[in-house]
N, C-alpha and C. Protein backbone atom coordinates (compact mmCIF):
# COMPACT_ATOMS: atom_id res chain seq x y z
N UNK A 1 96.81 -11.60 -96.07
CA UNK A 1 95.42 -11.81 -96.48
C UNK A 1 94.74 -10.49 -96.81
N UNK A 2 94.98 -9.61 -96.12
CA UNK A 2 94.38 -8.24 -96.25
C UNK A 2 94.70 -7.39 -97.95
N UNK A 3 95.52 -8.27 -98.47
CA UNK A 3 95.66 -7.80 -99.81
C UNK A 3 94.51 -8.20 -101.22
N UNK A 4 93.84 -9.31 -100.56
CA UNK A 4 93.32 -10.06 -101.34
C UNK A 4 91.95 -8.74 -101.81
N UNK A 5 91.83 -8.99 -103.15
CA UNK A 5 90.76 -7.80 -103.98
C UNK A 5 89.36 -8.60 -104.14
N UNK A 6 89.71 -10.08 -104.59
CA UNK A 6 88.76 -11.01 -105.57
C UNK A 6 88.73 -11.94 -104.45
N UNK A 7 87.48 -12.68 -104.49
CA UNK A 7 86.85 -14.25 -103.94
C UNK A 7 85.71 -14.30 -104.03
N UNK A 8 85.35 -15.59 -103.95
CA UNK A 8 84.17 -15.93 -104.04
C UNK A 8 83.64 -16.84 -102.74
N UNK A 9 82.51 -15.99 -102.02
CA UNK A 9 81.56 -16.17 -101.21
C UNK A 9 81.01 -17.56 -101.31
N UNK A 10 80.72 -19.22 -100.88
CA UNK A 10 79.84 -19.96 -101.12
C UNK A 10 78.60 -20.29 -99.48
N UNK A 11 77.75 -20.74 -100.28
CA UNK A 11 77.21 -21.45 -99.04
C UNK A 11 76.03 -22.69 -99.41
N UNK A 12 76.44 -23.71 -99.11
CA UNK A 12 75.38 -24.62 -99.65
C UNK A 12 74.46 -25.43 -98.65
N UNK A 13 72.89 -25.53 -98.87
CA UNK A 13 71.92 -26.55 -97.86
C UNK A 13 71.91 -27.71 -98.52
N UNK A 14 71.81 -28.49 -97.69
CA UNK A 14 71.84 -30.08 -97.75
C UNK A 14 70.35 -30.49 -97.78
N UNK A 15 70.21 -31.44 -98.07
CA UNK A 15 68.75 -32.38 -98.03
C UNK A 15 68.79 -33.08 -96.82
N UNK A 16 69.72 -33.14 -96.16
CA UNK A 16 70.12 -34.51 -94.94
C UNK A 16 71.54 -34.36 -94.06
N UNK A 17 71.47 -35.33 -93.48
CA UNK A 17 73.01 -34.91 -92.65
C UNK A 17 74.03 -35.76 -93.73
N UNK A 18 73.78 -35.86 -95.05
CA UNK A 18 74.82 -36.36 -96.12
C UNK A 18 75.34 -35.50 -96.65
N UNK A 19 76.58 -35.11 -96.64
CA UNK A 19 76.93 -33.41 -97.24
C UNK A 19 77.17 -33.60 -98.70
N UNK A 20 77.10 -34.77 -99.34
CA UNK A 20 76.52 -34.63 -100.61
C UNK A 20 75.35 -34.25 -101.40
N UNK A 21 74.75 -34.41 -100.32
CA UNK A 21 73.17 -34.22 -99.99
C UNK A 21 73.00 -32.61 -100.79
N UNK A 22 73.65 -32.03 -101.23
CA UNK A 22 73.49 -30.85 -101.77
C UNK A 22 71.82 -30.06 -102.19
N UNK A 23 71.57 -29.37 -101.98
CA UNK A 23 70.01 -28.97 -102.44
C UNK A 23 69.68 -27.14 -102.81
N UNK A 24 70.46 -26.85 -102.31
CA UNK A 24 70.91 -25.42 -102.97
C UNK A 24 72.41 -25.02 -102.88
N UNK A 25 72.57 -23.99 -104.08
CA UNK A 25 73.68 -23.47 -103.94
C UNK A 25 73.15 -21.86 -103.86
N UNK A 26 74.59 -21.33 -102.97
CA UNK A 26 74.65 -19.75 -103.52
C UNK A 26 76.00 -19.29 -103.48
N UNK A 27 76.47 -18.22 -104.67
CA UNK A 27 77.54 -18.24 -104.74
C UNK A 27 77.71 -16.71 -105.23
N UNK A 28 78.74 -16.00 -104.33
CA UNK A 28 78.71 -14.54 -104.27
C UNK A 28 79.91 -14.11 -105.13
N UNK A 29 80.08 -13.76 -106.52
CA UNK A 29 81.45 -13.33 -106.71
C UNK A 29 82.02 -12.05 -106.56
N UNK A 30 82.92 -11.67 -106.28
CA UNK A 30 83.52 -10.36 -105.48
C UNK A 30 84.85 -10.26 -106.57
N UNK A 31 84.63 -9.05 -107.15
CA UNK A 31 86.12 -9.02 -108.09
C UNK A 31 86.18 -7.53 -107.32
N UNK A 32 87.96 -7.28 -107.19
CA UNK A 32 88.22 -6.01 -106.77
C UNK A 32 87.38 -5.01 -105.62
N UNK A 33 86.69 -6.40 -104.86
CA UNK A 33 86.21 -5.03 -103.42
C UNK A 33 84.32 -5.49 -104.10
N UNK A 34 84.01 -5.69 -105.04
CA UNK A 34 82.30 -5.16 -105.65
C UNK A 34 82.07 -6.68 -105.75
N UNK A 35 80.58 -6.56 -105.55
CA UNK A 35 80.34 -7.99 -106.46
C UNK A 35 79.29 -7.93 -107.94
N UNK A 36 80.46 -8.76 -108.20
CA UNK A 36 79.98 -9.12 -109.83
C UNK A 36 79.12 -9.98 -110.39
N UNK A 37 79.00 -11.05 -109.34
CA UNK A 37 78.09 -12.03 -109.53
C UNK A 37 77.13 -12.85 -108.40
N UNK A 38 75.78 -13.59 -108.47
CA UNK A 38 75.23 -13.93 -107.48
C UNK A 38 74.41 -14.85 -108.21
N UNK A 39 74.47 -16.37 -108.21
CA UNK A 39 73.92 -17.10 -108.34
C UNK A 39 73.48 -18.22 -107.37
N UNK A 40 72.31 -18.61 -107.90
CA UNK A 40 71.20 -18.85 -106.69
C UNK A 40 70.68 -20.56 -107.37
N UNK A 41 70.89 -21.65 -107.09
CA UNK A 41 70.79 -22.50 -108.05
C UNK A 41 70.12 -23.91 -106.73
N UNK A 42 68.84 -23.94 -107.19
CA UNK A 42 68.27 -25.06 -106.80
C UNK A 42 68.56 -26.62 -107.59
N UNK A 43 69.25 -27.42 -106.68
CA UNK A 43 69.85 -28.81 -106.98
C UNK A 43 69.13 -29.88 -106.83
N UNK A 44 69.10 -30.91 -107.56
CA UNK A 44 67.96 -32.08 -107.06
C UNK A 44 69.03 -33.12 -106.69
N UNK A 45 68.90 -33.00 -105.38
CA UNK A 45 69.80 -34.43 -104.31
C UNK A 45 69.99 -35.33 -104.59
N UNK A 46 70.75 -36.77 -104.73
CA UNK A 46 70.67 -37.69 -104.95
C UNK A 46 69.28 -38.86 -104.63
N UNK A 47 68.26 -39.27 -105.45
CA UNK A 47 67.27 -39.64 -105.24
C UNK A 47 66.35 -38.93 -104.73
N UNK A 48 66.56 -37.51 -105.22
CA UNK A 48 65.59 -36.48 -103.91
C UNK A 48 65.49 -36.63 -102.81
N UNK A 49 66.16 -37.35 -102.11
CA UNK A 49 65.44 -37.64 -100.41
C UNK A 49 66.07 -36.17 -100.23
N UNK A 50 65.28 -36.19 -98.60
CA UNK A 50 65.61 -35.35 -97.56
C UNK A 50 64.94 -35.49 -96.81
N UNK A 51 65.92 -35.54 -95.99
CA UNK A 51 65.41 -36.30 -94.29
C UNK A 51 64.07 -35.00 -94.04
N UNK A 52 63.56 -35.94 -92.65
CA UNK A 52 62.11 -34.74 -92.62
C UNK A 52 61.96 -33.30 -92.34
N UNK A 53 63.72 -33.18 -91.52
CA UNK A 53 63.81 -32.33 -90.45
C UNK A 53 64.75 -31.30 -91.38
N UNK A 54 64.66 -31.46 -92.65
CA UNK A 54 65.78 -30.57 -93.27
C UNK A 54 64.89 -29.35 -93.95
N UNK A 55 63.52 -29.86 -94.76
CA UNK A 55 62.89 -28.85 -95.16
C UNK A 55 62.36 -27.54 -94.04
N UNK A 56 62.20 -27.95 -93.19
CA UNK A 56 61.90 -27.09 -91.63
C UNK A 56 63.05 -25.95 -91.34
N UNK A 57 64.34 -26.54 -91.75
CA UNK A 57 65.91 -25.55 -91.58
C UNK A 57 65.56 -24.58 -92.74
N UNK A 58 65.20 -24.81 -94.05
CA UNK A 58 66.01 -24.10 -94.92
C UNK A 58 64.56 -23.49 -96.14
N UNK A 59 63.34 -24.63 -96.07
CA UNK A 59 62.30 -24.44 -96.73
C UNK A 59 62.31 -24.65 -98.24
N UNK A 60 63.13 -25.89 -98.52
CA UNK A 60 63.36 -26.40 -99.65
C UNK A 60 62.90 -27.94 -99.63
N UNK A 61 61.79 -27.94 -100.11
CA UNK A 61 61.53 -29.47 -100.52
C UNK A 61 61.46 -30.22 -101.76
N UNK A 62 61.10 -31.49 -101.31
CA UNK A 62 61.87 -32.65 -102.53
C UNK A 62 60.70 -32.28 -103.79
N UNK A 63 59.44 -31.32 -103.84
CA UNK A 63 58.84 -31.13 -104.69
C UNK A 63 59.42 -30.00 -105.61
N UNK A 64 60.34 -28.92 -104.47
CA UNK A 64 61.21 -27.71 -105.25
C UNK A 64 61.95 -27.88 -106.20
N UNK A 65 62.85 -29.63 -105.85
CA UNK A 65 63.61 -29.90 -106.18
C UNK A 65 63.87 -30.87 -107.40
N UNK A 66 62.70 -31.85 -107.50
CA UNK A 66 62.08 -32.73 -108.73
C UNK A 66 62.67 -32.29 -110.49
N UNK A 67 62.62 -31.27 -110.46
CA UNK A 67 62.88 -31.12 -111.53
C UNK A 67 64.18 -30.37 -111.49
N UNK A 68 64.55 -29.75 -110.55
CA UNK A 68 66.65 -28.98 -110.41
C UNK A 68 66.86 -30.25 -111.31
N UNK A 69 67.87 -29.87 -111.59
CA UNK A 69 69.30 -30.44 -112.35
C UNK A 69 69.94 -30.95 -111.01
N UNK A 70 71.00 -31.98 -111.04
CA UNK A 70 71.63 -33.04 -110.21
C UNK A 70 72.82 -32.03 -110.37
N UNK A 71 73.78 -31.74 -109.04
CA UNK A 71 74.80 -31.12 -108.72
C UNK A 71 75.90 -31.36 -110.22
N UNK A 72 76.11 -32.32 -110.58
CA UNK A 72 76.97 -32.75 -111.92
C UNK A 72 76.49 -31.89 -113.20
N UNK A 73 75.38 -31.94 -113.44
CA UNK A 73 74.78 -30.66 -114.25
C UNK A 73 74.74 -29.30 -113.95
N UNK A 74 75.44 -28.40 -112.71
CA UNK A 74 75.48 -27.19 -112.76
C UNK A 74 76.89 -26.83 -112.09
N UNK A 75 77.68 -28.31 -112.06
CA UNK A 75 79.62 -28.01 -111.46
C UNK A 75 79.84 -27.07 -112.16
N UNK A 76 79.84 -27.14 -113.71
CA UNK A 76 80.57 -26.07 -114.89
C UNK A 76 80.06 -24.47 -114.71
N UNK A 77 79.10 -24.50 -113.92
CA UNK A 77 78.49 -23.02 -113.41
C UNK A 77 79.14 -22.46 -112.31
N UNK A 78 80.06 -23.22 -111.45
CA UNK A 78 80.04 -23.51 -110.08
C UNK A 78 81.76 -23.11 -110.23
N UNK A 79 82.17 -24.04 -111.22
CA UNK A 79 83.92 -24.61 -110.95
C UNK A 79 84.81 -23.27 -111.41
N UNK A 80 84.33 -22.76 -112.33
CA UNK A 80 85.22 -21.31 -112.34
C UNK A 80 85.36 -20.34 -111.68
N UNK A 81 84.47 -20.37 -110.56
CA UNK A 81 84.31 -19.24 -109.58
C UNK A 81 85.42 -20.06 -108.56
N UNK A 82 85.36 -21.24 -108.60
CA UNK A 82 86.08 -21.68 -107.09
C UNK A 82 87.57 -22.69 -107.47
N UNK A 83 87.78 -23.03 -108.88
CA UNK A 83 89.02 -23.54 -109.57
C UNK A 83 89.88 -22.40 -109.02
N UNK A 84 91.38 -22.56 -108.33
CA UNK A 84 92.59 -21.27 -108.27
C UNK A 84 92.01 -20.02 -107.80
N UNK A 85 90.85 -20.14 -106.64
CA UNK A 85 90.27 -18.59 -106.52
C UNK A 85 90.56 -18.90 -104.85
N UNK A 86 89.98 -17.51 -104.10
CA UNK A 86 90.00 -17.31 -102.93
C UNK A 86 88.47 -17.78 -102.30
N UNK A 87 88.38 -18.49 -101.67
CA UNK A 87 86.92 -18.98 -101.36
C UNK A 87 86.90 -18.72 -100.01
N UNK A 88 85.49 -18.35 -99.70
CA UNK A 88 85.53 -17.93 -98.71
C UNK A 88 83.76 -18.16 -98.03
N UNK A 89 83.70 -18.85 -96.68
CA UNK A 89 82.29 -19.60 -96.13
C UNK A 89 82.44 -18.98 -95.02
N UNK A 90 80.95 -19.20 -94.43
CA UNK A 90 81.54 -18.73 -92.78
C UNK A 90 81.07 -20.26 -92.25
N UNK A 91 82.06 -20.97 -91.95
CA UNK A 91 82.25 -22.34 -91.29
C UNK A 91 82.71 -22.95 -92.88
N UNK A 92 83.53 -23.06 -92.98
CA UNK A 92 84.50 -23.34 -94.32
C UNK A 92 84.27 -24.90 -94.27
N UNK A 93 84.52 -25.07 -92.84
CA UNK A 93 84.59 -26.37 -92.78
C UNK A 93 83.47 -27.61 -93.33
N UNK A 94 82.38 -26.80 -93.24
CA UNK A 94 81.16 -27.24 -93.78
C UNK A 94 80.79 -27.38 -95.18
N UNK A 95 81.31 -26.24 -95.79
CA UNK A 95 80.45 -26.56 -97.01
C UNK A 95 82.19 -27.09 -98.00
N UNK A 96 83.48 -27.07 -97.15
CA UNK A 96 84.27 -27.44 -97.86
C UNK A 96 84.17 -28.96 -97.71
N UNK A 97 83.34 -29.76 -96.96
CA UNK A 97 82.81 -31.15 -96.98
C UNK A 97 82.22 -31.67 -97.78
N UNK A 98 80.79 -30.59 -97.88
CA UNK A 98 79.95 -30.62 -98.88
C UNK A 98 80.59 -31.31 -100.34
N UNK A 99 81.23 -29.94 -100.90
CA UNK A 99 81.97 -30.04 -102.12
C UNK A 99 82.50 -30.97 -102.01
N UNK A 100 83.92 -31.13 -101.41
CA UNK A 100 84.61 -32.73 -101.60
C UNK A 100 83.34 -33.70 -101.96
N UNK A 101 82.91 -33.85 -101.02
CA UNK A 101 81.93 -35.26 -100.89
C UNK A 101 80.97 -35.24 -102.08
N UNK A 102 80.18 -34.18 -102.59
CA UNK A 102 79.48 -34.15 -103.67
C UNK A 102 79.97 -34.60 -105.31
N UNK A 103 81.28 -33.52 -105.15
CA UNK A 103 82.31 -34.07 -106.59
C UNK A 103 82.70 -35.60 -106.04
N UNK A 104 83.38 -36.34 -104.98
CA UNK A 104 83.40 -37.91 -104.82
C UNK A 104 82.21 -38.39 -105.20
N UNK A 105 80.65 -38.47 -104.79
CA UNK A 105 79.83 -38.78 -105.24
C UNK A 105 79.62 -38.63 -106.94
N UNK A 106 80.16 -37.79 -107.68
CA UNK A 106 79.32 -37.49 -109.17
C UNK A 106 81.01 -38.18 -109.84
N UNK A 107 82.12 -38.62 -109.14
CA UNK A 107 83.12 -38.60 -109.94
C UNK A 107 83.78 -37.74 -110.54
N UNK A 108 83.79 -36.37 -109.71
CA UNK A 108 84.61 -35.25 -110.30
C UNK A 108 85.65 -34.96 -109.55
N UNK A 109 86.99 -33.76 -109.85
CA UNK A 109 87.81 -33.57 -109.43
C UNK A 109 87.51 -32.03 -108.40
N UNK A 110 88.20 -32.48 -107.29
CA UNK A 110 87.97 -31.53 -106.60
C UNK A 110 89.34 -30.57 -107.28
N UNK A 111 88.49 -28.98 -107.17
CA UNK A 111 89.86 -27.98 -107.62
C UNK A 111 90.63 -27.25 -106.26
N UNK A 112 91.44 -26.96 -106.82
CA UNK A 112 92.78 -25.89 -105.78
C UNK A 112 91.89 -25.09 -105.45
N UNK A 113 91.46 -24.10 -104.35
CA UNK A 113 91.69 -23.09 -103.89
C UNK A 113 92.07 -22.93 -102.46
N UNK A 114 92.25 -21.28 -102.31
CA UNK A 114 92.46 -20.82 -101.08
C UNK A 114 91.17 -20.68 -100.17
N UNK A 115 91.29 -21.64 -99.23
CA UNK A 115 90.22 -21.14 -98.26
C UNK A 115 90.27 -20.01 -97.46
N UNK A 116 89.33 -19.66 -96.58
CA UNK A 116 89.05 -18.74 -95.65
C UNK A 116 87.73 -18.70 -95.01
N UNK A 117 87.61 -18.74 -94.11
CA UNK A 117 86.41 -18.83 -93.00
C UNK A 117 86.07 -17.71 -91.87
N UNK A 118 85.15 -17.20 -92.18
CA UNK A 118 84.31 -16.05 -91.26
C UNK A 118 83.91 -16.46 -90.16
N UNK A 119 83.37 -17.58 -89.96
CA UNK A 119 83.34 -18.01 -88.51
C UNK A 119 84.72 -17.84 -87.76
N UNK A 120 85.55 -18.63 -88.37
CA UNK A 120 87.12 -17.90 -87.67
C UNK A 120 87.64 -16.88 -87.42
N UNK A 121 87.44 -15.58 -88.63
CA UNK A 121 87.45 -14.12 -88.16
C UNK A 121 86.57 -14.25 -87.08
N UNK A 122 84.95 -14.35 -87.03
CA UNK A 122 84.61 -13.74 -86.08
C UNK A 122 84.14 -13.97 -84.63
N UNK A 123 84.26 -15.87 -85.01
CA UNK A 123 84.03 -16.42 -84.39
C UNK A 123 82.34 -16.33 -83.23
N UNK A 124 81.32 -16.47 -84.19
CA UNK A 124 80.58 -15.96 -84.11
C UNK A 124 79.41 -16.76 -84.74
N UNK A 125 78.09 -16.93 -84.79
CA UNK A 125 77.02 -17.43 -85.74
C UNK A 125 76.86 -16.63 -87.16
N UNK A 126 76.50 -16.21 -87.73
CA UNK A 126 76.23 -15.95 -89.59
C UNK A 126 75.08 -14.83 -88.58
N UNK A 127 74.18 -15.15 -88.00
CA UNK A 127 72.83 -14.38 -87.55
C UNK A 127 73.43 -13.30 -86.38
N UNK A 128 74.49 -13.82 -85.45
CA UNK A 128 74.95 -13.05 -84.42
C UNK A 128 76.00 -11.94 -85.41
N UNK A 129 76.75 -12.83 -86.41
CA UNK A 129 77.72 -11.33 -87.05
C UNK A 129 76.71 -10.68 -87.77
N UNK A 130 75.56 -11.28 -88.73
CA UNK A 130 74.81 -9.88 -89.29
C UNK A 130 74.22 -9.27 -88.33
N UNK A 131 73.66 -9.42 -87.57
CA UNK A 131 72.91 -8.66 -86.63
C UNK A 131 74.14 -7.39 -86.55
N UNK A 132 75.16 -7.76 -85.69
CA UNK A 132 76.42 -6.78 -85.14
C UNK A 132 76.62 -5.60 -86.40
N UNK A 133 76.71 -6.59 -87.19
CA UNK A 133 77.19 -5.75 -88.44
C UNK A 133 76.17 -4.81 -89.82
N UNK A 134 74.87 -5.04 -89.16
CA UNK A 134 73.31 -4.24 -89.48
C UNK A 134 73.74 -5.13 -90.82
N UNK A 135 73.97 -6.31 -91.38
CA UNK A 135 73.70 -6.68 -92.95
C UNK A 135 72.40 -7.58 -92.88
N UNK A 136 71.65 -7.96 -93.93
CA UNK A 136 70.62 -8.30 -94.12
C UNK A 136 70.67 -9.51 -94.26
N UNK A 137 69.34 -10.86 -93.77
CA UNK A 137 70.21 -11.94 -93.68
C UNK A 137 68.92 -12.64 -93.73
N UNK A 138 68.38 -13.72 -94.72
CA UNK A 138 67.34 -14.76 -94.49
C UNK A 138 67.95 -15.66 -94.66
N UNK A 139 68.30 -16.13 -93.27
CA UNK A 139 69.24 -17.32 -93.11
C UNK A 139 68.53 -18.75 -93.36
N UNK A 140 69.67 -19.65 -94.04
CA UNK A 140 69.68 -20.91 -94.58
C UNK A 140 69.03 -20.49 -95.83
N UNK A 141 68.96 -19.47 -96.40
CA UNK A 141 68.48 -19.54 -97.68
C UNK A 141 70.24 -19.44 -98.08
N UNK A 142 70.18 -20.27 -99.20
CA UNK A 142 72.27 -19.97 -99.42
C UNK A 142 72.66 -19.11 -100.23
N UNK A 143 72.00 -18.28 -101.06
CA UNK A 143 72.31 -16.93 -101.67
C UNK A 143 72.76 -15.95 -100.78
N UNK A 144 71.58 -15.77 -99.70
CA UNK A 144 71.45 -14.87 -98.53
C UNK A 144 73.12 -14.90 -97.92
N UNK A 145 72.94 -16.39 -97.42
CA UNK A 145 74.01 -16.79 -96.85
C UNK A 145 75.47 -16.28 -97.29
N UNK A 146 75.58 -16.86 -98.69
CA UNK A 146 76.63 -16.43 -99.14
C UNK A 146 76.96 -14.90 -99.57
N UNK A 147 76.18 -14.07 -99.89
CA UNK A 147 75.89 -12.84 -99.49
C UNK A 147 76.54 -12.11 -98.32
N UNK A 148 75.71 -12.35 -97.44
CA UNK A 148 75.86 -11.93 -96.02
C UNK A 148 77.71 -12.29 -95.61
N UNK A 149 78.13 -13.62 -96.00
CA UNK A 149 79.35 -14.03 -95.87
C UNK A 149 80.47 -13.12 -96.86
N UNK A 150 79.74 -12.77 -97.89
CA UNK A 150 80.81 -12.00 -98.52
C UNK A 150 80.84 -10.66 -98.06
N UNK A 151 79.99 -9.85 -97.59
CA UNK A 151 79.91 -8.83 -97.13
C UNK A 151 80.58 -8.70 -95.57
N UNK A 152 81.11 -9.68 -94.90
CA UNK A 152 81.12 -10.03 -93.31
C UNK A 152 83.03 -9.87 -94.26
N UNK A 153 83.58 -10.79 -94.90
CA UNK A 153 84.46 -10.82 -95.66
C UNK A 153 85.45 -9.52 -96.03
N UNK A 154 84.28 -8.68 -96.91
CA UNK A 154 84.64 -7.41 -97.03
C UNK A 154 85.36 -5.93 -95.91
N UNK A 155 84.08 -6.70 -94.89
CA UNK A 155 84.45 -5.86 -93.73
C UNK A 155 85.92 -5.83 -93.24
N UNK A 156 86.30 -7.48 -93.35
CA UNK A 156 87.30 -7.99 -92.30
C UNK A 156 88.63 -7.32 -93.30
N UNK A 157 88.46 -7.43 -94.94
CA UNK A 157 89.73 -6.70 -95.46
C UNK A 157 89.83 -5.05 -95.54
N UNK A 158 89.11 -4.44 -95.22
CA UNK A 158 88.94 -3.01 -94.76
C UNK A 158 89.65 -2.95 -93.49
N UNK A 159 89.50 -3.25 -92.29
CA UNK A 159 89.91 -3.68 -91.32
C UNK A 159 91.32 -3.76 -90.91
């Protein structure tokens, strides 16, 4: 693993405890050690809902969201960073739910990649490893997130 140069960072908030529920994305791309890319993409959920207790986590509501584009309108923004690449979340497990369940919901194909999870390196919260690691962090925002995750990432292949 320690060879790996390129991946891409994700992290996505939900509207609800539906992990299709998608409502932001952020997505960090890392070619050769740097990053090259950082997109920040507000999604409009299926029917806009979101439960009450979700805008309170993350500070995205169904008025932010009214006019986003529906997850199916910004996959093609999304799918080349994470089609045959190294992906990499801190709790993989989470937002690799997300995805499945979102592409099942819109009727798309989920793609190949290699996972990897920072919570598993560090076994740790996203807020407890930036803190440790002085990186900068406005958590549940998912740019931040994915950010902070690619940089936590970086550390671990130096290492």
């Amino acid at each position: 693993m320690k060879n790996i140069k390129s991946f891409t960072a994700i992290d996505f908030e939900t509207s609800s405890h539906k992990p299709y529920s998608i409502c932001q994305v952020g997505l960090v791309r890392v070619e050769n050690g740097v990053i090259t890319e950082e997109i920040d993409l507000l999604v409009k959920p299926p029917d806009n809902h979101f439960h009450y207790m979700f805008p309170e986590i993350h500070g995205i509501t169904p008025y932010k969201t009214k006019d986003a584009p529906a997850f199916d309108k910004i996959w093609h923004l999304i799918k080349p960073h994470i089609h045959k690449q190294n992906v990499v979340a801190h709790n993989i497990a989470f937002d690799k739910n997300c995805l499945k369940q979102v592409l099942e919901y819109y009727k798309l194909t989920l793609p190949e990649y290699q996972e990897h999870c920072t919570y598993r390196i560090y076994g740790e919260s996203l807020d407890k490893c930036c803190k440790k690691h002085k990186i900068n962090l406005n958590h549940h925002n998912a740019l931040s997130d994915a950010k902070a995750c690619a940089e936590l990432f970086l550390l671990h292949l130096k290492n």
